[in-house]
C-alpha atoms as a PDB file:
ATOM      1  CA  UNK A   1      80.259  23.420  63.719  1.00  0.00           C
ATOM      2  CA  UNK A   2      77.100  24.922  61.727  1.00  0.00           C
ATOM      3  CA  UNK A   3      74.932  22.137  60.572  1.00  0.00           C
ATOM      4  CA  UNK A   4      74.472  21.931  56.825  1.00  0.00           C
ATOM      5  CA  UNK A   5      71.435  24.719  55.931  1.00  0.00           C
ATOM      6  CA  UNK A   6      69.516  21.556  54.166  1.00  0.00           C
ATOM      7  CA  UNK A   7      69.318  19.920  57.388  1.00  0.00           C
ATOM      8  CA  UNK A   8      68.305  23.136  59.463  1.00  0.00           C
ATOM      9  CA  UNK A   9      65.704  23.635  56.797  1.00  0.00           C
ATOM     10  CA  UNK A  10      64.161  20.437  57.045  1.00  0.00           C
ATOM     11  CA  UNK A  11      64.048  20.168  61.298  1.00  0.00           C
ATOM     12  CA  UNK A  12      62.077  23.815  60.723  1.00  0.00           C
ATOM     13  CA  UNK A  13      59.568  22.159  58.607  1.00  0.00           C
ATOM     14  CA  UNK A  14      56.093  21.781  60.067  1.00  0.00           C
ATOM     15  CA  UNK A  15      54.856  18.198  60.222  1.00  0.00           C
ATOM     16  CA  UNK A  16      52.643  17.377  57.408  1.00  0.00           C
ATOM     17  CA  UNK A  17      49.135  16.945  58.275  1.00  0.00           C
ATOM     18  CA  UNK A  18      47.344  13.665  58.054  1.00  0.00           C
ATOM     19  CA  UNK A  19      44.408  14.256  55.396  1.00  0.00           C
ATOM     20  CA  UNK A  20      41.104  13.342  56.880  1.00  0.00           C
ATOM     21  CA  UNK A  21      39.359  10.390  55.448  1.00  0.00           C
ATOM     22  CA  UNK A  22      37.235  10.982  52.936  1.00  0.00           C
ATOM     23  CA  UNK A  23      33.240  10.102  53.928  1.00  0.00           C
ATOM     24  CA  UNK A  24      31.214   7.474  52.173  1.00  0.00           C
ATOM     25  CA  UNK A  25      28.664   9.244  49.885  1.00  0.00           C
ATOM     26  CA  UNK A  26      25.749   7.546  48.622  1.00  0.00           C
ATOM     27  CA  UNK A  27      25.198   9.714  45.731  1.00  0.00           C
ATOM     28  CA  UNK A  28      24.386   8.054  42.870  1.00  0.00           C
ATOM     29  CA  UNK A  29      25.431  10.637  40.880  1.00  0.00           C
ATOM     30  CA  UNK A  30      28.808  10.561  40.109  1.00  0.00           C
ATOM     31  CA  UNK A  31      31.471   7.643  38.935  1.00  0.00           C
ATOM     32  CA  UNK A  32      32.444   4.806  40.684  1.00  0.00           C
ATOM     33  CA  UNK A  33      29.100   4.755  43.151  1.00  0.00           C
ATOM     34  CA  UNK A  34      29.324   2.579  46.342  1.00  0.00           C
ATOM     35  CA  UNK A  35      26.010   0.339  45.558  1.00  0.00           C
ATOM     36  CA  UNK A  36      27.337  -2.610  47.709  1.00  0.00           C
ATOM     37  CA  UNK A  37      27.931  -0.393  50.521  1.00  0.00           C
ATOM     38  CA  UNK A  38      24.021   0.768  50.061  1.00  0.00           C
ATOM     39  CA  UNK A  39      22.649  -2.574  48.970  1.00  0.00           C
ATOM     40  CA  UNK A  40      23.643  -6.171  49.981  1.00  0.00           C
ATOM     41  CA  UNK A  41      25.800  -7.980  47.144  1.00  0.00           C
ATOM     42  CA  UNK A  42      26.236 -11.750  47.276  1.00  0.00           C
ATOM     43  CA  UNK A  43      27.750 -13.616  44.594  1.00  0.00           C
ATOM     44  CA  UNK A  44      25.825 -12.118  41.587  1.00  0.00           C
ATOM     45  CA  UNK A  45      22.713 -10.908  43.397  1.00  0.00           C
ATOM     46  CA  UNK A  46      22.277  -7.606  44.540  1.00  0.00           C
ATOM     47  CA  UNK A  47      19.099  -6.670  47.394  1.00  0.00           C
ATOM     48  CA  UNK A  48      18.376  -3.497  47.867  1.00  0.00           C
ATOM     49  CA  UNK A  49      14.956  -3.910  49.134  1.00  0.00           C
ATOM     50  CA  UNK A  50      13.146  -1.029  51.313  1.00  0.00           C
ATOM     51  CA  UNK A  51      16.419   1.217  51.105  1.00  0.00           C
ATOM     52  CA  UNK A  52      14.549   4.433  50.694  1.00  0.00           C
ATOM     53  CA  UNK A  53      15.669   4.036  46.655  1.00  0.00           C
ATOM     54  CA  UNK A  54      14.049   6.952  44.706  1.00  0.00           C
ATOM     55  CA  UNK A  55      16.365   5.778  41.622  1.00  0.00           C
ATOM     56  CA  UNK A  56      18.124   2.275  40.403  1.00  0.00           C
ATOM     57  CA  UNK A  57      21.231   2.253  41.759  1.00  0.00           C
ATOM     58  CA  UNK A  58      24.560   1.721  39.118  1.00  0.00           C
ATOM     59  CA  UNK A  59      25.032  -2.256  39.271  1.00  0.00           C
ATOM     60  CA  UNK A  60      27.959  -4.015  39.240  1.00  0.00           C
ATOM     61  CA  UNK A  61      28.737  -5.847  35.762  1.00  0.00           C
ATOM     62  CA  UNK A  62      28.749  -9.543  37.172  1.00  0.00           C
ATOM     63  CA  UNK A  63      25.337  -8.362  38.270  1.00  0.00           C
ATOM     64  CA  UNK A  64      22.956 -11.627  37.537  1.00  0.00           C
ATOM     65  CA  UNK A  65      19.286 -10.679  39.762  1.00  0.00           C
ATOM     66  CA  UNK A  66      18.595  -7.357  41.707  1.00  0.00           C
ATOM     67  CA  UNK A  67      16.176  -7.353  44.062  1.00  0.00           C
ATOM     68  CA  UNK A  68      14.493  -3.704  44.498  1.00  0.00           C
ATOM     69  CA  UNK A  69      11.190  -3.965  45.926  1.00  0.00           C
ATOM     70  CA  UNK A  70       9.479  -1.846  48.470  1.00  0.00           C
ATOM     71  CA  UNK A  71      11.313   1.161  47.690  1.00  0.00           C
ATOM     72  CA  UNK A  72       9.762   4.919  45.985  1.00  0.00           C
ATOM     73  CA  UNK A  73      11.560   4.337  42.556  1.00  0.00           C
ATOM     74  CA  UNK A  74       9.275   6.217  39.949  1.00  0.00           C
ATOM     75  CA  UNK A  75      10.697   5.837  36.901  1.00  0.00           C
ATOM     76  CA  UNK A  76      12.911   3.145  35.068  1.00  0.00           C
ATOM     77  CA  UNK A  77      15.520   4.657  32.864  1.00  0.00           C
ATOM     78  CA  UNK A  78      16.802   3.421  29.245  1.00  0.00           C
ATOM     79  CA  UNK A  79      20.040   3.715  31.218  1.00  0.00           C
ATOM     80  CA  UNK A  80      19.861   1.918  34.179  1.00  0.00           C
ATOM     81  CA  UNK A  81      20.373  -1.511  33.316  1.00  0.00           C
ATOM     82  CA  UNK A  82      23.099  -1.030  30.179  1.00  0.00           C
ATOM     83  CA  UNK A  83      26.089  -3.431  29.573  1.00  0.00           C
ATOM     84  CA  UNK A  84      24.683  -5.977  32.498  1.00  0.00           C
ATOM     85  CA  UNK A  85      24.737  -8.424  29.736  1.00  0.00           C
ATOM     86  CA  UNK A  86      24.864 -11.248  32.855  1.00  0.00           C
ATOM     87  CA  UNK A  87      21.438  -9.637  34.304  1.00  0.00           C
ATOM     88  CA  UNK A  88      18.521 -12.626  34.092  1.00  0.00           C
ATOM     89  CA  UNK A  89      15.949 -10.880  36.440  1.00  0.00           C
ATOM     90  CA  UNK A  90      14.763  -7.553  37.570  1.00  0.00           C
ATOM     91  CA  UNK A  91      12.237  -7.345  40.907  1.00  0.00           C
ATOM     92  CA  UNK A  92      11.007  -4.090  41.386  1.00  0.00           C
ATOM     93  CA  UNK A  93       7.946  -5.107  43.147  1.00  0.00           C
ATOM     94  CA  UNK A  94       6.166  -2.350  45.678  1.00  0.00           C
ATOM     95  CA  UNK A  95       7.639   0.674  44.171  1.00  0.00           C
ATOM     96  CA  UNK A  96       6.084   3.917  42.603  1.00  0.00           C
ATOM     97  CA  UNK A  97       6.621   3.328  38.988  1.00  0.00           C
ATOM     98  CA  UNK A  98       4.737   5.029  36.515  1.00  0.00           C
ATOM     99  CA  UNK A  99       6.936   5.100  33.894  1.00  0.00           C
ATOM    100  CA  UNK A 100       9.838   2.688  32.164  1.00  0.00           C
ATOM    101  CA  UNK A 101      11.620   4.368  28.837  1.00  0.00           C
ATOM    102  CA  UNK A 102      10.960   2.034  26.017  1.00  0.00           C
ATOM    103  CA  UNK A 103      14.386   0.342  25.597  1.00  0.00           C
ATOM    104  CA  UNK A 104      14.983   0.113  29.352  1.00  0.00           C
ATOM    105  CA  UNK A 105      14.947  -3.703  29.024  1.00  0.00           C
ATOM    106  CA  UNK A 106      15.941  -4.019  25.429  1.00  0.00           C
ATOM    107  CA  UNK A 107      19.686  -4.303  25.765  1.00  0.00           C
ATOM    108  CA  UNK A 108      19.584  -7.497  28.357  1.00  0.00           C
ATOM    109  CA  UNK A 109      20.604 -10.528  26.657  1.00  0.00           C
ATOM    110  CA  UNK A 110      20.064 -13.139  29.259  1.00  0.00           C
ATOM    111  CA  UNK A 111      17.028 -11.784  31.439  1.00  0.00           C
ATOM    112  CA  UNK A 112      14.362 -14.321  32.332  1.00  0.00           C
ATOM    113  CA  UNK A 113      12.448 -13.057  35.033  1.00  0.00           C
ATOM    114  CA  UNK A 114      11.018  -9.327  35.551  1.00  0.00           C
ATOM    115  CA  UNK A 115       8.786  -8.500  38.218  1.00  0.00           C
ATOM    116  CA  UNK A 116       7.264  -5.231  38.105  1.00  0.00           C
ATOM    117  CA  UNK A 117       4.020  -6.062  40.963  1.00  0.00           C
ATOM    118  CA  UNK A 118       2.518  -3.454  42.969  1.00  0.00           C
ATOM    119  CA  UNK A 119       3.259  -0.404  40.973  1.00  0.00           C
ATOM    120  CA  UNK A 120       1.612   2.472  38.903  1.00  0.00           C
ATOM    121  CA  UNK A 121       1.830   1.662  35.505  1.00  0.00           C
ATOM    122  CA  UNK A 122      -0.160   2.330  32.300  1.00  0.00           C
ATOM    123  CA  UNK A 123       2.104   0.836  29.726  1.00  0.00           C
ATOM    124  CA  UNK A 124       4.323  -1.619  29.403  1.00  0.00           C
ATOM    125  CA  UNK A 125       7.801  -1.517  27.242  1.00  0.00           C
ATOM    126  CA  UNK A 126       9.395  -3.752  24.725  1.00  0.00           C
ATOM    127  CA  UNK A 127      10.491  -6.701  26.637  1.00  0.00           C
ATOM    128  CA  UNK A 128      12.979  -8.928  25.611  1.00  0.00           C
ATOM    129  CA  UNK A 129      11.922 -11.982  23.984  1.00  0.00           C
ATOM    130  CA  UNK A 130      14.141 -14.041  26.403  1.00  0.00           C
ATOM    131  CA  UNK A 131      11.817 -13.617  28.796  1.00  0.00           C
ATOM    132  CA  UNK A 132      10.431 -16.403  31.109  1.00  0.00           C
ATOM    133  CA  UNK A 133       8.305 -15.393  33.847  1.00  0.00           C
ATOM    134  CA  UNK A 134       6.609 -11.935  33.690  1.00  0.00           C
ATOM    135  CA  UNK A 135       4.531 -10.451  36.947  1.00  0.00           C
ATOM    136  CA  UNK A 136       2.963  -6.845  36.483  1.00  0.00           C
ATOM    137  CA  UNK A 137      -0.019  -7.971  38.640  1.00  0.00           C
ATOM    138  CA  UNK A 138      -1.761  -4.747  40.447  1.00  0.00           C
ATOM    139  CA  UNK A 139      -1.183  -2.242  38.067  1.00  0.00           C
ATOM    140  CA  UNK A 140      -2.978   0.843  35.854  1.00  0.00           C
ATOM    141  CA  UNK A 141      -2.241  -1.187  32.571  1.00  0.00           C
ATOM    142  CA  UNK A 142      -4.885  -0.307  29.740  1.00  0.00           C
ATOM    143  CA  UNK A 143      -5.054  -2.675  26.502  1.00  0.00           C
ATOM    144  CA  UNK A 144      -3.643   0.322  25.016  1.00  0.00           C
ATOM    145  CA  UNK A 145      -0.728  -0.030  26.805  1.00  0.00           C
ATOM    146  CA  UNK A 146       0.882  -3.547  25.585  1.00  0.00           C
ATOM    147  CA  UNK A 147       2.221  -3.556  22.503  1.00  0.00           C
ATOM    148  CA  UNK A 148       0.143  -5.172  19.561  1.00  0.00           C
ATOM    149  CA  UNK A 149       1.113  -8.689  19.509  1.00  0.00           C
ATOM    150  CA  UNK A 150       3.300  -8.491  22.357  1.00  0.00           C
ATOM    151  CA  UNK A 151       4.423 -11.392  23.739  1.00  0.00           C
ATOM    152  CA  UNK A 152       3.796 -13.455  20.565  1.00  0.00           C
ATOM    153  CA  UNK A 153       7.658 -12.755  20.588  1.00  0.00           C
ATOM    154  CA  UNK A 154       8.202 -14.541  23.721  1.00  0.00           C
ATOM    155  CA  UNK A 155       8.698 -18.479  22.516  1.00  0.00           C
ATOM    156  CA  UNK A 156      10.159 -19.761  25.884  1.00  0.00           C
ATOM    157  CA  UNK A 157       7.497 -17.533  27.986  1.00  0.00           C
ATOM    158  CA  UNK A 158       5.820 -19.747  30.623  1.00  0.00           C
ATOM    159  CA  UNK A 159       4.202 -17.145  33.948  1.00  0.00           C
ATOM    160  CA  UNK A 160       2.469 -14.825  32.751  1.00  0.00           C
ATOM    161  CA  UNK A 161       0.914 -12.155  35.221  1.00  0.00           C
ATOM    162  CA  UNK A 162      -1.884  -9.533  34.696  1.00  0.00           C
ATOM    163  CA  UNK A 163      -4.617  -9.466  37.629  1.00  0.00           C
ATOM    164  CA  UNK A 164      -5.850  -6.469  38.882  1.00  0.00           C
ATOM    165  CA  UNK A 165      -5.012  -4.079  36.021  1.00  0.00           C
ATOM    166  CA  UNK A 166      -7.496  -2.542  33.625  1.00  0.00           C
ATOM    167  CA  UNK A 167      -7.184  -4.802  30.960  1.00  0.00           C
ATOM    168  CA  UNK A 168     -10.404  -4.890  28.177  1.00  0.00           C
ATOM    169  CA  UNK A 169      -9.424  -7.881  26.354  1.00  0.00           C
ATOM    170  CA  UNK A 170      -6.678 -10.995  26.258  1.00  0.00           C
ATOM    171  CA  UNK A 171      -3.262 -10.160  24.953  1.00  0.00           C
ATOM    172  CA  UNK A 172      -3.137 -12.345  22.208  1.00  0.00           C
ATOM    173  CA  UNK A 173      -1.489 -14.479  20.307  1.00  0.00           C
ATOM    174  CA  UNK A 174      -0.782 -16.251  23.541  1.00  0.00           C
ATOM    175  CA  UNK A 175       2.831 -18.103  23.111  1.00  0.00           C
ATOM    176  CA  UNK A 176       2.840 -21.927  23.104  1.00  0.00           C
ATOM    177  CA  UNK A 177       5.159 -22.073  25.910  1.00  0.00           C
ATOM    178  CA  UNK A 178       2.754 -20.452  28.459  1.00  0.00           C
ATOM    179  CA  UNK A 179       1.723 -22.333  31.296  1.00  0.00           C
ATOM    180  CA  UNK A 180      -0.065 -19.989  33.623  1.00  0.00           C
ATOM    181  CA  UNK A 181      -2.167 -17.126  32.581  1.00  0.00           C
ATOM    182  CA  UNK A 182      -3.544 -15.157  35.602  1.00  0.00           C
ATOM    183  CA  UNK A 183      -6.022 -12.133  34.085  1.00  0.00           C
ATOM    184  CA  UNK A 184      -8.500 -11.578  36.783  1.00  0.00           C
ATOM    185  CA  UNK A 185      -9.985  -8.490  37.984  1.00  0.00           C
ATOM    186  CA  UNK A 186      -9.582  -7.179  34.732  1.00  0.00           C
ATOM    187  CA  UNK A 187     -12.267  -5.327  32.387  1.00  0.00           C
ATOM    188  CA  UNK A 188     -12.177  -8.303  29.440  1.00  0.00           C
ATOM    189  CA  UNK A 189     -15.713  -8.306  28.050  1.00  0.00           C
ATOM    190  CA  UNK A 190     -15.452 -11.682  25.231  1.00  0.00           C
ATOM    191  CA  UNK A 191     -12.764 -13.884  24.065  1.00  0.00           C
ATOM    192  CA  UNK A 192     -12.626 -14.943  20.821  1.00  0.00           C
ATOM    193  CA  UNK A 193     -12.410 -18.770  19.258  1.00  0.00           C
ATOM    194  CA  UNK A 194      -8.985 -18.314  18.170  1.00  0.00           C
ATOM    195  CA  UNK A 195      -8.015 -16.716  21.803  1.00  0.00           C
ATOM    196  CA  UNK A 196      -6.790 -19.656  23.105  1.00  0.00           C
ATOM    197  CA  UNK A 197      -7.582 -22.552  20.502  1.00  0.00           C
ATOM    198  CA  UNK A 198      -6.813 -22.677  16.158  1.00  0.00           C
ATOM    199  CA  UNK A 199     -10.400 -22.924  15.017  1.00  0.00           C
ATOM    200  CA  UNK A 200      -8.855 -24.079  11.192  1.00  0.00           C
ATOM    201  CA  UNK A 201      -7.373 -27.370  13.381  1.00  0.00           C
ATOM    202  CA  UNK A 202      -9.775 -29.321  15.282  1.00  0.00           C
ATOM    203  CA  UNK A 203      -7.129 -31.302  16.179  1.00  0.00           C
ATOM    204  CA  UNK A 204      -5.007 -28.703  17.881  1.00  0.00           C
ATOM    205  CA  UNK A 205      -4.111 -29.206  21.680  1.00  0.00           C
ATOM    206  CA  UNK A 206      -2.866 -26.421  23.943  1.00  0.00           C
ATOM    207  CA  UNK A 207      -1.186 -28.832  26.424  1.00  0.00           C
ATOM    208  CA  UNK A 208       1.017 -26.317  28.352  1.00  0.00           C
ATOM    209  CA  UNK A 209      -1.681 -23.928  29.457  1.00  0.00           C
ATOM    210  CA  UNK A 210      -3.126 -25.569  32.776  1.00  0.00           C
ATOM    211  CA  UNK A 211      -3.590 -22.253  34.813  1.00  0.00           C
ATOM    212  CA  UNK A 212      -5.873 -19.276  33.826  1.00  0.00           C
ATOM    213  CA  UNK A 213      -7.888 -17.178  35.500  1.00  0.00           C
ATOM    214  CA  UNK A 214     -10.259 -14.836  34.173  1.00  0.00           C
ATOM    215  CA  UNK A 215     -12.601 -14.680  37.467  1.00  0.00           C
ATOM    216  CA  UNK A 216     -13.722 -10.921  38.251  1.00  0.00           C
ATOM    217  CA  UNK A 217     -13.862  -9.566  34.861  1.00  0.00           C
ATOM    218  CA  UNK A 218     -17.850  -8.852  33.431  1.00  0.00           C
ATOM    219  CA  UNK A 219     -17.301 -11.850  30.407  1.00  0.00           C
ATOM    220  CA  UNK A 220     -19.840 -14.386  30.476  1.00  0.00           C
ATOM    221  CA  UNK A 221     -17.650 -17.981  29.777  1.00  0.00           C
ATOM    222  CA  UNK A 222     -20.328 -19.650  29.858  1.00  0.00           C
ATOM    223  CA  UNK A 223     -21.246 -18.287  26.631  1.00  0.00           C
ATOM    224  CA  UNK A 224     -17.754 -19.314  24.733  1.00  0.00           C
ATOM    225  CA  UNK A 225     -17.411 -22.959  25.726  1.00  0.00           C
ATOM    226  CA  UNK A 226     -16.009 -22.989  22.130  1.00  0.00           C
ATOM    227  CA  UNK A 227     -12.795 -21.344  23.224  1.00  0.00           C
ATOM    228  CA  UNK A 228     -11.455 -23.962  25.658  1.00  0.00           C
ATOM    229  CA  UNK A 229     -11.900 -26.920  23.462  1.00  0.00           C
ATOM    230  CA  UNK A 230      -8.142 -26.837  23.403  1.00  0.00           C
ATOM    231  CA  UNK A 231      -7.258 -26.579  26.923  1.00  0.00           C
ATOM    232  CA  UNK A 232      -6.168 -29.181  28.977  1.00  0.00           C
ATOM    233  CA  UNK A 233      -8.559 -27.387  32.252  1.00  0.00           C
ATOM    234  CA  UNK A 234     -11.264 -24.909  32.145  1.00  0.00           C
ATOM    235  CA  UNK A 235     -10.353 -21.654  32.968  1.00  0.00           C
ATOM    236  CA  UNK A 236     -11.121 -20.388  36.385  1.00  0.00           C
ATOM    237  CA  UNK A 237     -14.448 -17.950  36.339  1.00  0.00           C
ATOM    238  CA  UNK A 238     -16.001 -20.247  33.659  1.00  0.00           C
ATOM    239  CA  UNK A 239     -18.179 -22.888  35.967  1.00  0.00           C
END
Protein backbone atom coordinates (compact mmCIF):
# COMPACT_ATOMS: atom_id res chain seq x y z
CA UNK A 1 0.00 0.00 0.00
CA UNK A 2 1.37 3.58 -1.23
CA UNK A 3 0.91 6.08 1.48
CA UNK A 4 -1.29 9.01 0.57
CA UNK A 5 1.23 11.68 -1.51
CA UNK A 6 0.06 14.44 1.29
CA UNK A 7 1.60 12.43 3.87
CA UNK A 8 4.90 11.56 1.85
CA UNK A 9 5.06 15.26 1.19
CA UNK A 10 4.93 16.35 4.57
CA UNK A 11 7.64 13.50 6.21
CA UNK A 12 10.02 15.14 3.19
CA UNK A 13 9.62 18.49 4.64
CA UNK A 14 12.66 19.99 6.32
CA UNK A 15 12.12 20.95 9.95
CA UNK A 16 11.41 24.53 10.34
CA UNK A 17 14.07 26.48 11.89
CA UNK A 18 13.76 28.08 15.26
CA UNK A 19 14.19 32.01 14.59
CA UNK A 20 16.92 33.40 16.72
CA UNK A 21 15.94 35.79 19.39
CA UNK A 22 15.93 39.03 18.57
CA UNK A 23 18.81 41.26 20.68
CA UNK A 24 17.93 44.06 23.02
CA UNK A 25 18.83 47.40 21.30
CA UNK A 26 19.22 50.45 23.17
CA UNK A 27 18.58 52.74 20.39
CA UNK A 28 16.60 55.39 21.19
CA UNK A 29 15.68 55.89 17.93
CA UNK A 30 12.96 54.00 16.91
CA UNK A 31 9.29 53.04 18.54
CA UNK A 32 8.65 51.27 21.45
CA UNK A 33 12.39 51.97 23.12
CA UNK A 34 13.42 49.70 26.08
CA UNK A 35 14.16 52.74 28.70
CA UNK A 36 13.50 50.44 31.76
CA UNK A 37 15.82 47.95 30.49
CA UNK A 38 18.53 51.03 30.25
CA UNK A 39 17.37 52.94 33.29
CA UNK A 40 15.92 51.70 36.66
CA UNK A 41 11.96 52.20 36.86
CA UNK A 42 10.24 51.98 40.24
CA UNK A 43 6.78 52.84 40.71
CA UNK A 44 6.69 56.23 38.84
CA UNK A 45 10.36 57.16 39.10
CA UNK A 46 12.72 56.52 36.55
CA UNK A 47 17.00 56.78 37.41
CA UNK A 48 19.05 56.82 34.84
CA UNK A 49 21.92 58.42 36.48
CA UNK A 50 25.67 58.07 34.99
CA UNK A 51 24.32 55.75 32.06
CA UNK A 52 26.56 57.22 29.46
CA UNK A 53 23.07 59.24 28.24
CA UNK A 54 24.04 61.61 25.35
CA UNK A 55 20.08 62.14 24.86
CA UNK A 56 16.73 61.89 27.23
CA UNK A 57 15.58 58.72 26.91
CA UNK A 58 11.51 58.18 25.72
CA UNK A 59 9.69 57.93 29.29
CA UNK A 60 7.06 55.93 30.16
CA UNK A 61 3.58 57.87 30.52
CA UNK A 62 2.98 57.06 34.34
CA UNK A 63 6.38 58.70 34.47
CA UNK A 64 6.14 61.08 37.80
CA UNK A 65 10.34 62.13 38.57
CA UNK A 66 13.38 61.12 36.33
CA UNK A 67 16.47 61.23 37.68
CA UNK A 68 19.32 61.96 34.91
CA UNK A 69 22.28 63.36 36.43
CA UNK A 70 25.88 62.72 35.74
CA UNK A 71 25.40 61.79 32.28
CA UNK A 72 26.83 63.91 28.68
CA UNK A 73 23.21 65.02 27.67
CA UNK A 74 23.77 68.38 25.67
CA UNK A 75 20.73 69.48 24.69
CA UNK A 76 17.03 69.29 26.01
CA UNK A 77 14.52 68.87 23.27
CA UNK A 78 10.86 70.52 22.91
CA UNK A 79 10.15 66.80 22.48
CA UNK A 80 11.45 64.97 25.12
CA UNK A 81 9.17 65.37 27.84
CA UNK A 82 5.58 65.56 25.72
CA UNK A 83 2.28 63.94 26.97
CA UNK A 84 4.05 63.05 30.59
CA UNK A 85 1.24 65.05 31.92
CA UNK A 86 2.03 62.93 35.47
CA UNK A 87 5.84 64.31 35.32
CA UNK A 88 6.39 66.70 38.71
CA UNK A 89 10.28 66.84 38.51
CA UNK A 90 13.12 66.75 36.13
CA UNK A 91 16.99 66.25 37.64
CA UNK A 92 19.41 66.64 35.12
CA UNK A 93 22.13 67.67 37.38
CA UNK A 94 26.03 67.06 36.12
CA UNK A 95 25.32 66.90 32.51
CA UNK A 96 26.63 68.95 29.42
CA UNK A 97 23.71 71.09 28.66
CA UNK A 98 24.02 74.08 26.78
CA UNK A 99 20.93 74.31 25.32
CA UNK A 100 16.96 73.54 26.25
CA UNK A 101 14.34 74.48 23.20
CA UNK A 102 12.00 77.02 24.59
CA UNK A 103 8.83 74.93 25.15
CA UNK A 104 10.77 71.91 26.42
CA UNK A 105 9.04 72.35 29.81
CA UNK A 106 5.95 74.14 28.69
CA UNK A 107 3.62 71.23 28.13
CA UNK A 108 4.07 69.66 31.91
CA UNK A 109 1.09 70.26 33.88
CA UNK A 110 2.06 68.97 37.24
CA UNK A 111 5.99 69.58 37.45
CA UNK A 112 7.27 71.00 40.72
CA UNK A 113 10.76 70.44 40.91
CA UNK A 114 13.53 70.93 38.03
CA UNK A 115 17.03 70.65 38.68
CA UNK A 116 19.27 71.66 36.04
CA UNK A 117 22.88 72.05 38.52
CA UNK A 118 26.20 71.62 37.16
CA UNK A 119 25.66 72.32 33.55
CA UNK A 120 26.56 74.80 30.66
CA UNK A 121 23.90 77.03 30.25
CA UNK A 122 23.39 80.65 29.10
CA UNK A 123 19.66 80.88 29.08
CA UNK A 124 17.02 79.63 30.67
CA UNK A 125 13.41 78.62 29.01
CA UNK A 126 9.85 79.33 29.85
CA UNK A 127 9.18 77.36 32.89
CA UNK A 128 6.01 76.39 33.97
CA UNK A 129 4.41 78.43 36.50
CA UNK A 130 3.70 75.25 38.61
CA UNK A 131 6.92 75.25 39.57
CA UNK A 132 8.19 74.78 43.20
CA UNK A 133 11.74 74.36 43.69
CA UNK A 134 14.14 75.52 40.90
CA UNK A 135 18.18 74.68 41.11
CA UNK A 136 20.36 75.96 38.06
CA UNK A 137 23.23 76.66 40.52
CA UNK A 138 26.83 76.51 38.59
CA UNK A 139 25.93 77.62 35.39
CA UNK A 140 26.91 80.29 32.31
CA UNK A 141 23.50 82.13 32.92
CA UNK A 142 23.74 85.96 31.86
CA UNK A 143 20.81 88.44 33.02
CA UNK A 144 20.14 88.30 29.46
CA UNK A 145 19.26 84.99 29.63
CA UNK A 146 16.01 84.84 32.05
CA UNK A 147 13.15 86.02 30.73
CA UNK A 148 11.95 89.63 31.78
CA UNK A 149 9.87 89.14 34.73
CA UNK A 150 10.36 85.58 34.93
CA UNK A 151 9.36 83.96 37.74
CA UNK A 152 6.88 86.71 38.76
CA UNK A 153 4.67 83.88 37.17
CA UNK A 154 5.62 81.41 39.68
CA UNK A 155 2.93 82.08 42.76
CA UNK A 156 3.64 78.76 44.66
CA UNK A 157 7.62 79.11 43.96
CA UNK A 158 9.52 78.59 47.25
CA UNK A 159 13.76 77.33 46.34
CA UNK A 160 15.05 79.29 44.27
CA UNK A 161 18.73 78.57 43.01
CA UNK A 162 21.26 80.81 41.14
CA UNK A 163 24.96 80.75 42.70
CA UNK A 164 27.78 80.62 40.68
CA UNK A 165 26.35 81.88 37.36
CA UNK A 166 27.04 85.25 35.80
CA UNK A 167 24.20 86.98 36.93
CA UNK A 168 24.46 91.23 36.91
CA UNK A 169 21.44 91.94 38.82
CA UNK A 170 18.34 90.18 40.95
CA UNK A 171 15.62 88.59 38.92
CA UNK A 172 12.89 90.51 40.00
CA UNK A 173 9.73 90.74 40.92
CA UNK A 174 10.64 88.08 43.41
CA UNK A 175 7.27 85.87 44.07
CA UNK A 176 5.72 86.06 47.56
CA UNK A 177 5.97 82.45 48.02
CA UNK A 178 9.82 82.33 47.95
CA UNK A 179 11.56 81.20 50.84
CA UNK A 180 15.17 80.76 49.90
CA UNK A 181 17.02 82.85 47.47
CA UNK A 182 20.66 81.66 46.98
CA UNK A 183 22.51 84.34 44.35
CA UNK A 184 26.08 84.23 45.32
CA UNK A 185 29.06 84.31 43.26
CA UNK A 186 27.23 86.21 40.91
CA UNK A 187 28.21 89.68 39.13
CA UNK A 188 25.05 91.80 40.88
CA UNK A 189 26.45 95.31 41.31
CA UNK A 190 23.09 97.24 43.42
CA UNK A 191 19.71 96.22 44.39
CA UNK A 192 17.10 98.42 44.28
CA UNK A 193 14.41 99.54 47.22
CA UNK A 194 11.67 97.80 45.60
CA UNK A 195 14.03 94.51 45.07
CA UNK A 196 12.88 92.87 47.87
CA UNK A 197 10.55 95.39 49.88
CA UNK A 198 7.20 97.85 48.40
CA UNK A 199 8.69 101.23 49.15
CA UNK A 200 4.75 102.83 48.59
CA UNK A 201 3.87 100.40 51.93
CA UNK A 202 5.87 100.91 54.92
CA UNK A 203 3.93 98.48 56.36
CA UNK A 204 4.71 95.65 54.01
CA UNK A 205 6.37 92.40 55.47
CA UNK A 206 8.15 89.80 53.35
CA UNK A 207 7.68 86.99 55.93
CA UNK A 208 8.51 83.94 53.71
CA UNK A 209 11.94 85.00 52.55
CA UNK A 210 14.36 83.82 55.48
CA UNK A 211 17.31 82.58 53.22
CA UNK A 212 19.36 84.76 50.75
CA UNK A 213 22.59 84.95 49.87
CA UNK A 214 24.22 87.46 47.90
CA UNK A 215 27.93 86.86 49.40
CA UNK A 216 30.68 86.94 46.49
CA UNK A 217 29.13 89.32 44.20
CA UNK A 218 31.08 93.14 44.07
CA UNK A 219 27.57 94.99 45.70
CA UNK A 220 28.23 96.89 48.67
CA UNK A 221 24.91 95.98 51.19
CA UNK A 222 26.03 97.93 53.40
CA UNK A 223 25.09 100.76 51.34
CA UNK A 224 21.19 99.61 50.80
CA UNK A 225 20.13 98.86 54.37
CA UNK A 226 16.89 100.34 52.89
CA UNK A 227 16.17 97.19 50.94
CA UNK A 228 15.82 94.67 53.79
CA UNK A 229 13.50 96.65 55.89
CA UNK A 230 11.05 93.99 54.86
CA UNK A 231 12.86 90.90 55.54
CA UNK A 232 12.42 88.82 58.31
CA UNK A 233 16.81 88.18 58.32
CA UNK A 234 19.50 90.08 56.69
CA UNK A 235 20.75 88.70 53.76
CA UNK A 236 23.96 86.82 53.89
CA UNK A 237 27.08 89.13 52.48
CA UNK A 238 25.43 92.21 54.10
CA UNK A 239 27.26 92.31 57.80
Amino acid sequence: NMPPPEYEEEMTLPPKPTPPLAPVTLDFKGPGMPTCLLCVCISGSVYCDDANLEQIPPLPKDTTHFYGRFNSIRHVKNTDFINLNKLKSIDLTGNQISGVDEDAFRPLPQLQDILLADNNLQALPELPPTLRYIDVRNNRLISNGLHTEGFKVHTHLQFLYLSDNKLDYIPVPLPESLRVLHLQNNNIQNLHVDTFCNSHDRNYIRRSLEDIRLDGNPVNLNLYASSYICLPRLPIGSH
